[in-house]
Protein backbone atom coordinates (compact mmCIF):
# COMPACT_ATOMS: atom_id res chain seq x y z
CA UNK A 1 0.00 0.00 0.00
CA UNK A 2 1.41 3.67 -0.66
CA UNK A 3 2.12 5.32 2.73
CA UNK A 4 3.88 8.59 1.12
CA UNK A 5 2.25 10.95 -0.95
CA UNK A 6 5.52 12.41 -3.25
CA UNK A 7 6.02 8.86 -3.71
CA UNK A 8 2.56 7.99 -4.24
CA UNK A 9 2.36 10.45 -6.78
CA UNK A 10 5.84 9.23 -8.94
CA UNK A 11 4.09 5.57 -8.65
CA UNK A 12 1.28 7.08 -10.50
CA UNK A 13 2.98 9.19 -12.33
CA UNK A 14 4.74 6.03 -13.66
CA UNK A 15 1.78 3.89 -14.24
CA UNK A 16 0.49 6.65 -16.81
CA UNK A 17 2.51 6.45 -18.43
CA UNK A 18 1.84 4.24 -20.72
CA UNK A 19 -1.65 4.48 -21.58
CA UNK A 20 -0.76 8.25 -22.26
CA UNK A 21 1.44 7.56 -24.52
CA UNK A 22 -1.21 5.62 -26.29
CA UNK A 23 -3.92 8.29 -25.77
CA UNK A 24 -1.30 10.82 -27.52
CA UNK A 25 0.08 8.26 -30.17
CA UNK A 26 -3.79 8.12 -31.36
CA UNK A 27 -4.43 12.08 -31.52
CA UNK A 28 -1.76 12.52 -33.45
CA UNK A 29 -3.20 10.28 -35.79
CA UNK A 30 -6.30 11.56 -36.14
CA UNK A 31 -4.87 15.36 -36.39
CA UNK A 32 -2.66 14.07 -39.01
CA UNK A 33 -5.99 12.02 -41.23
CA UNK A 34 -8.21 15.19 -40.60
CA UNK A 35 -5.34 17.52 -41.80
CA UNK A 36 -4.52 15.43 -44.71
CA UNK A 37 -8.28 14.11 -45.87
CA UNK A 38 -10.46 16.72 -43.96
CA UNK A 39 -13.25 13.74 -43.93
CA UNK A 40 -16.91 14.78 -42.95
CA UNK A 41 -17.37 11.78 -41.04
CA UNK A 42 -14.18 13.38 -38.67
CA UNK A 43 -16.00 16.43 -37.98
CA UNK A 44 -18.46 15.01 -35.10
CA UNK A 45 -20.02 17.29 -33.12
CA UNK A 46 -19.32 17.85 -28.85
CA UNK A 47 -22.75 17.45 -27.19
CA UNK A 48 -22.65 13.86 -27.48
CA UNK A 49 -19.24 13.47 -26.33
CA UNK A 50 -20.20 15.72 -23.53
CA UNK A 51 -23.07 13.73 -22.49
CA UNK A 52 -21.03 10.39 -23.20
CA UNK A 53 -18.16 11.68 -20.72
CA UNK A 54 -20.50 12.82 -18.19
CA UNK A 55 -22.35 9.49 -18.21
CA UNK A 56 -18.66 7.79 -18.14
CA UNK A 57 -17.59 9.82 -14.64
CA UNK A 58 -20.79 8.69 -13.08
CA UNK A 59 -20.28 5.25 -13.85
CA UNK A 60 -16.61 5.19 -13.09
CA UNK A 61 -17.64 6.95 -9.70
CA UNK A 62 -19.92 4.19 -8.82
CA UNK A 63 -17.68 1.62 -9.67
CA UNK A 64 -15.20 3.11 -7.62
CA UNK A 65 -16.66 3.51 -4.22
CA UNK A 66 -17.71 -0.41 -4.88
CA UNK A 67 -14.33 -1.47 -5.27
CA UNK A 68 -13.19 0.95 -2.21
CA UNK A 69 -15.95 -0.26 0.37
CA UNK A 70 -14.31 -3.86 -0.57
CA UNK A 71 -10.86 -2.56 -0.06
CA UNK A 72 -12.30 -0.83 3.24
CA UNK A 73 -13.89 -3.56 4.49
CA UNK A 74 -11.02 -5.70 4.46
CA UNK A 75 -8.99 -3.31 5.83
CA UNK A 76 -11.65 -3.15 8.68
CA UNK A 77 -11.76 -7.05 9.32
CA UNK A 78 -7.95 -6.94 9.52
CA UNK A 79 -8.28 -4.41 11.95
CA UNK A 80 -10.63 -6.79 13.65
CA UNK A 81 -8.10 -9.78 13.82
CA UNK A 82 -5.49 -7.60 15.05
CA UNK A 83 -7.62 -6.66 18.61
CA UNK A 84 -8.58 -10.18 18.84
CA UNK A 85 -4.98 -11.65 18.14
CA UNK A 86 -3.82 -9.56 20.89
CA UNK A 87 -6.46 -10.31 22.96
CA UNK A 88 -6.01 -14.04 22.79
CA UNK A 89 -2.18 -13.27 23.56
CA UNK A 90 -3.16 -11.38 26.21
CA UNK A 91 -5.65 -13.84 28.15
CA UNK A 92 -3.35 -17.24 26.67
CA UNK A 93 -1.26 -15.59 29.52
CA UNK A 94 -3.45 -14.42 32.11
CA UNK A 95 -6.24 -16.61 32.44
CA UNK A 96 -4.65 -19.84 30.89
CA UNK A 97 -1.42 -19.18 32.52
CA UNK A 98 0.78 -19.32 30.31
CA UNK A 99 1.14 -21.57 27.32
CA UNK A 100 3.96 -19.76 24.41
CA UNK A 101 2.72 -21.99 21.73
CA UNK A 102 -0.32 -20.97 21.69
CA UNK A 103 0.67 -17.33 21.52
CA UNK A 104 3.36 -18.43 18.87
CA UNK A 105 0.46 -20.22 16.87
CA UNK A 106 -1.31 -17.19 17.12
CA UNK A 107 1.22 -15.33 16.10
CA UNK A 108 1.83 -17.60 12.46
CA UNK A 109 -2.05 -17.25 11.85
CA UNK A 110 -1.96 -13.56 10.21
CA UNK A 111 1.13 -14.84 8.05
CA UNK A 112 -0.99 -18.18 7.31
CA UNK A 113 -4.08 -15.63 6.58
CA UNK A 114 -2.14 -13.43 4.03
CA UNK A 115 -0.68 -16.48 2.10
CA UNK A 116 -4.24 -17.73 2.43
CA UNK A 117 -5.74 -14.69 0.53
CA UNK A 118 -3.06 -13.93 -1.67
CA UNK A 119 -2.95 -18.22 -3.44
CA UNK A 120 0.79 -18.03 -1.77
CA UNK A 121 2.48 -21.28 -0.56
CA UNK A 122 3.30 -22.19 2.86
CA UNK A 123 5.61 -19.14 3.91
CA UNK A 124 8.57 -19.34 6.04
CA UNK A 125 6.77 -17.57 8.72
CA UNK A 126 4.38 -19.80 9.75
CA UNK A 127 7.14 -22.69 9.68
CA UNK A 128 9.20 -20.64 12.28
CA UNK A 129 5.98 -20.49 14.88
CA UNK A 130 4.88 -23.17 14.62
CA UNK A 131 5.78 -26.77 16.02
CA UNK A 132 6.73 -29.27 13.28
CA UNK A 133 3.72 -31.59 14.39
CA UNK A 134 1.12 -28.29 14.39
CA UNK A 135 2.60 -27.12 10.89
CA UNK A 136 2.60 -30.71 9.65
CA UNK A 137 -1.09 -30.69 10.63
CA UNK A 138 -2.53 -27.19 9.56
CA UNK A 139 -0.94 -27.56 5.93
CA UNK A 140 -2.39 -30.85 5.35
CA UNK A 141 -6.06 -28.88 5.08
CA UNK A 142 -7.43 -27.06 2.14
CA UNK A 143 -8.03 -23.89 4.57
CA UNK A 144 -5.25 -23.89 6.11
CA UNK A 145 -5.89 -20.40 8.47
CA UNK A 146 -9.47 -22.30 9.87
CA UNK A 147 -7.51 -25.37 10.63
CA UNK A 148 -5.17 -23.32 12.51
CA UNK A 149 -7.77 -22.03 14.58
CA UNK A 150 -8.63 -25.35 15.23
CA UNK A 151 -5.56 -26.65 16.44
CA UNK A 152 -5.47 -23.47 18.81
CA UNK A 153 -8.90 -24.38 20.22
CA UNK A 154 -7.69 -27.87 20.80
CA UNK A 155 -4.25 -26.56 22.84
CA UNK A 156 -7.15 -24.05 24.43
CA UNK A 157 -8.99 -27.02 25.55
CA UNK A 158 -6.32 -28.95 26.66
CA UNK A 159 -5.15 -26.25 28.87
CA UNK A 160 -8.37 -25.62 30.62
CA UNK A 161 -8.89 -30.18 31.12
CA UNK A 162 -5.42 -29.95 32.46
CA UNK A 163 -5.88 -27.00 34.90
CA UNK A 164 -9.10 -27.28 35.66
CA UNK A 165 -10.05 -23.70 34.51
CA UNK A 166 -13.67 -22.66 34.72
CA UNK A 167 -15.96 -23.12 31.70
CA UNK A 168 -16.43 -19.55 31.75
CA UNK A 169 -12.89 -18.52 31.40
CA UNK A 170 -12.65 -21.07 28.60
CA UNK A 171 -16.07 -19.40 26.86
CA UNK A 172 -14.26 -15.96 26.95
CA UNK A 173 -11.25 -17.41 24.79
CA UNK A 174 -13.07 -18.90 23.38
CA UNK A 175 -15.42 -16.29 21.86
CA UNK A 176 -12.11 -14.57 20.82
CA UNK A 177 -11.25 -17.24 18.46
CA UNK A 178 -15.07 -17.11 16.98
CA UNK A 179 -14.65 -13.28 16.42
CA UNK A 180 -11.21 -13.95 14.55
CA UNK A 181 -13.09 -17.18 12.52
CA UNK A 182 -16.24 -14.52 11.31
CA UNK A 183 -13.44 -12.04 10.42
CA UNK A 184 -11.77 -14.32 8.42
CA UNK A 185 -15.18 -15.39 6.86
CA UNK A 186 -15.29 -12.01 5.84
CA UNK A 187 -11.75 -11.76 3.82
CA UNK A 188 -12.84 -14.98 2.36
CA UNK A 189 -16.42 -13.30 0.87
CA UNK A 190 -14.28 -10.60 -0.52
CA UNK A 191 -11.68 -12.91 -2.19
CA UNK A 192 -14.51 -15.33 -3.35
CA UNK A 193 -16.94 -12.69 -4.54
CA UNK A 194 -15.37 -10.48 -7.35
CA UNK A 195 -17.26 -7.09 -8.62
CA UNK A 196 -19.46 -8.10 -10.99
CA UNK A 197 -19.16 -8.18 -15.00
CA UNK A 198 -21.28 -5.15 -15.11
CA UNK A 199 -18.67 -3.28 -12.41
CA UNK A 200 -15.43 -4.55 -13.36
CA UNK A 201 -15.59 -5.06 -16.90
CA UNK A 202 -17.91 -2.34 -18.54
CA UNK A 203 -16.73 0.65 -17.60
CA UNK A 204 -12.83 0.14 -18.79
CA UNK A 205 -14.22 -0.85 -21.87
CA UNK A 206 -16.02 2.08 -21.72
CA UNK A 207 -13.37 4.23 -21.26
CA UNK A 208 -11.59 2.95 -24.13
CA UNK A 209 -14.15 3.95 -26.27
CA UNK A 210 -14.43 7.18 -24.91
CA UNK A 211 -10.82 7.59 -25.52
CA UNK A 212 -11.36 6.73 -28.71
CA UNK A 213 -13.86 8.68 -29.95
CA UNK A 214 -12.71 11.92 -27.73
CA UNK A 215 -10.57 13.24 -30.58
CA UNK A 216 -12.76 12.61 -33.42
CA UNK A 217 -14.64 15.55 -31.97
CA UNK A 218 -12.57 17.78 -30.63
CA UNK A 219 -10.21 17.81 -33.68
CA UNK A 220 -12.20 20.27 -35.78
CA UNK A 221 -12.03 22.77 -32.89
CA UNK A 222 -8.86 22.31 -31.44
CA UNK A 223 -6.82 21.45 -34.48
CA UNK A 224 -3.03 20.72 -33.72
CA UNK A 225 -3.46 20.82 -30.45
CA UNK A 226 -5.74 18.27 -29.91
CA UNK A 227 -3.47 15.49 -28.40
CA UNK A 228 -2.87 18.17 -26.22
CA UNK A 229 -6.55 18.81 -25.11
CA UNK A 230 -7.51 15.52 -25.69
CA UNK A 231 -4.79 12.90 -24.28
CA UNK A 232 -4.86 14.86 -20.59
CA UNK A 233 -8.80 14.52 -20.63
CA UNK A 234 -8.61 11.18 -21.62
CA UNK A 235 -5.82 10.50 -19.23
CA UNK A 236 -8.43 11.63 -16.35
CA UNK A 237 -10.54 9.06 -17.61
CA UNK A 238 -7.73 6.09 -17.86
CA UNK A 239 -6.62 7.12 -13.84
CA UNK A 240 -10.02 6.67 -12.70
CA UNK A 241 -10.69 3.44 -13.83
CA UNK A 242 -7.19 2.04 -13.33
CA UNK A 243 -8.26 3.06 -9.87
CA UNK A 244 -11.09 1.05 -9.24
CA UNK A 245 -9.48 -1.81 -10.90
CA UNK A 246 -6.39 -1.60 -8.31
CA UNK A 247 -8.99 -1.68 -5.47
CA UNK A 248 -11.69 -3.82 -6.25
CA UNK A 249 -8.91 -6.69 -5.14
CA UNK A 250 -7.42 -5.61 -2.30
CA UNK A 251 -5.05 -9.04 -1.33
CA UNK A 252 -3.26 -8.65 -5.06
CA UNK A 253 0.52 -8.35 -4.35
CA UNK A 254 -0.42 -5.06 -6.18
CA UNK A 255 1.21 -1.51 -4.72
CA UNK A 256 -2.50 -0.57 -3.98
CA UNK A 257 -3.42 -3.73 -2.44
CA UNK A 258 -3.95 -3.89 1.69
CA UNK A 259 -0.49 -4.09 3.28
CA UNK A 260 -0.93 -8.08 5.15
CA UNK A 261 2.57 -8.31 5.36
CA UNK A 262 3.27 -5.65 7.62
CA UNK A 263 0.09 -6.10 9.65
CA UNK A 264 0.84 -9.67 9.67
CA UNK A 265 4.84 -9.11 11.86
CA UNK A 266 2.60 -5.99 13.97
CA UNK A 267 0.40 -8.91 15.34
CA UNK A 268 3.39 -11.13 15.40
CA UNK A 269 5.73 -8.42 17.20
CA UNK A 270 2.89 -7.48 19.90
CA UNK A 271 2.13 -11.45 20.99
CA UNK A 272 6.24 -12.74 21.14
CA UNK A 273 7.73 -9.87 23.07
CA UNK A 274 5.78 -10.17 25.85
CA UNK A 275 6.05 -14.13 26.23
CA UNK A 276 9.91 -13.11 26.35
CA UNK A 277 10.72 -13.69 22.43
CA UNK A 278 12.70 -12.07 19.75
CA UNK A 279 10.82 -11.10 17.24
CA UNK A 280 11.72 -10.18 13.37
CA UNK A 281 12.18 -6.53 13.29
CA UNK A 282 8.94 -4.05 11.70
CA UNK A 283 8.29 -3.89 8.29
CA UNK A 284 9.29 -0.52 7.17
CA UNK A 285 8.00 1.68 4.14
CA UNK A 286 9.91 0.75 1.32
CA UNK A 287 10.11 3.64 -1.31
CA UNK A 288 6.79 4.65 0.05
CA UNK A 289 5.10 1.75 -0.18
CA UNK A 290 3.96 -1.02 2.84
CA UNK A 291 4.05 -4.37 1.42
């Protein structure tokens, strides 16, 4: 995710240019087949342009706030499994008394999460927290993040047999792990459930027609200087639909995309140190981005 803003800006700077050389590349073209065969069918008038781009910018401004709430919401849910990680941490050690591995297999589930969301195989992470019997086990499961929680609920359950803690004390950790389990549920609807056609498809085909058509009708007016004119309106038009497309899937390993990684050694960081373990050091912005 971009954390800087004159960084931010380069990045998108960047990733314009391309299409803008396109856009450009094509007004040229027309200038140069208007100047050369002055055709009537060229000469097209504004209004429907106008009304055509107008349309476009609602559409694309619909399409975006989709794809943000969806890159909001699972920035929200990750939020939500932070609190509870630490939470669990917390009461693993104050009302279970103790118990590391738990907190350490607490600790892998974020990085187990991430590589869950993003397709990635088994990380190193996890295989550092984890026992070799637990990792064998959670890794032998198709969802490997809910099986996790299940082996945690089983050490959870040992723990409270083998003390004899009361039921209530195990209900309250337990209800932690639930609350991580729904927010999980959630990341999984997002990943699972992709904008549809209508949303993600339509309107950057839509604004390649635009694009397309855009100089055809300002050409007459503007002459020479419509690559000029045209290519930065048209640019407008390619940003905010490369936009929604960056956000509508927020676990990509995309620059835009939610920054796991990082969140992922914050939970880890907060749960070792106070069980008395060296954790990695904190993901820092790299060229102002947070993988």
């Amino acid at each position: 995710m971009i954390v800087n803003r004159p960084h931010g800006l380069a990045i998108l700077f960047r990733e314009s240019l391309p299409p803008l050389f396109i856009l450009t590349l094509w007004d040229f073209v027309v200038v140069i087949l208007f100047q050369i065969y002055h055709q009537n069918w060229m000469e097209q008038p504004s209004l429907p342009i106008s009304l055509m781009g107008t349309a476009l910018a609602i559409f694309l401004s619909m399409r975006n706030n989709a794809a943000y709430n969806r890159w909001w919401e699972g920035r929200t849910l990750w939020g939500a499994i932070t609190n509870n990680c630490r939470s669990f941490g917390r009461e693993a050690a104050t009302l279970l008394g103790g118990r590391p591995d738990l907190a350490r297999a607490m600790a892998a589930y974020p990085h187990v999460l991430r590589a869950a969301l993003r397709g990635d195989p088994p990380n190193e992470d996890a295989k550092r927290l984890l026992t070799p019997d637990m990792y064998e086990k959670v890794f032998s499961c198709s969802n490997t993040a809910n099986m996790l929680l299940y082996q945690i609920g089983l050490g959870v359950r040992e723990e409270v047999e083998l003390k004899g803690i009361d039921g209530a004390v195990h209900g309250t950790v337990d209800r932690i792990l639930s609350d991580i389990a729904n927010a999980q549920g959630g990341l999984e609807r997002i990943k699972n459930t992709p904008l549809p056609v209508q949303y993600s498809m339509l309107p950057e085909l839509a604004t390649h027609l635009f694009c397309i058509i855009l100089p055809l009708s300002a050409v007459q007016t503007l002459g020479w200087i419509t690559p000029l004119g045209s290519s930065i309106i048209g640019m407008l038009f390619q940003m905010l639909d490369r936009s929604g497309r960056d956000l509508q899937e927020p676990f990509t390993k995309s620059l835009h995309a939610l920054p796991m990684l990082t969140m992922a050694r914050t939970i880890e960081r907060d749960l070792l140190q106070p069980i008395g373990d060296t954790p990695l050091p904190a993901i820092q912005a790299s060229n102002g981005v947070q993988p």
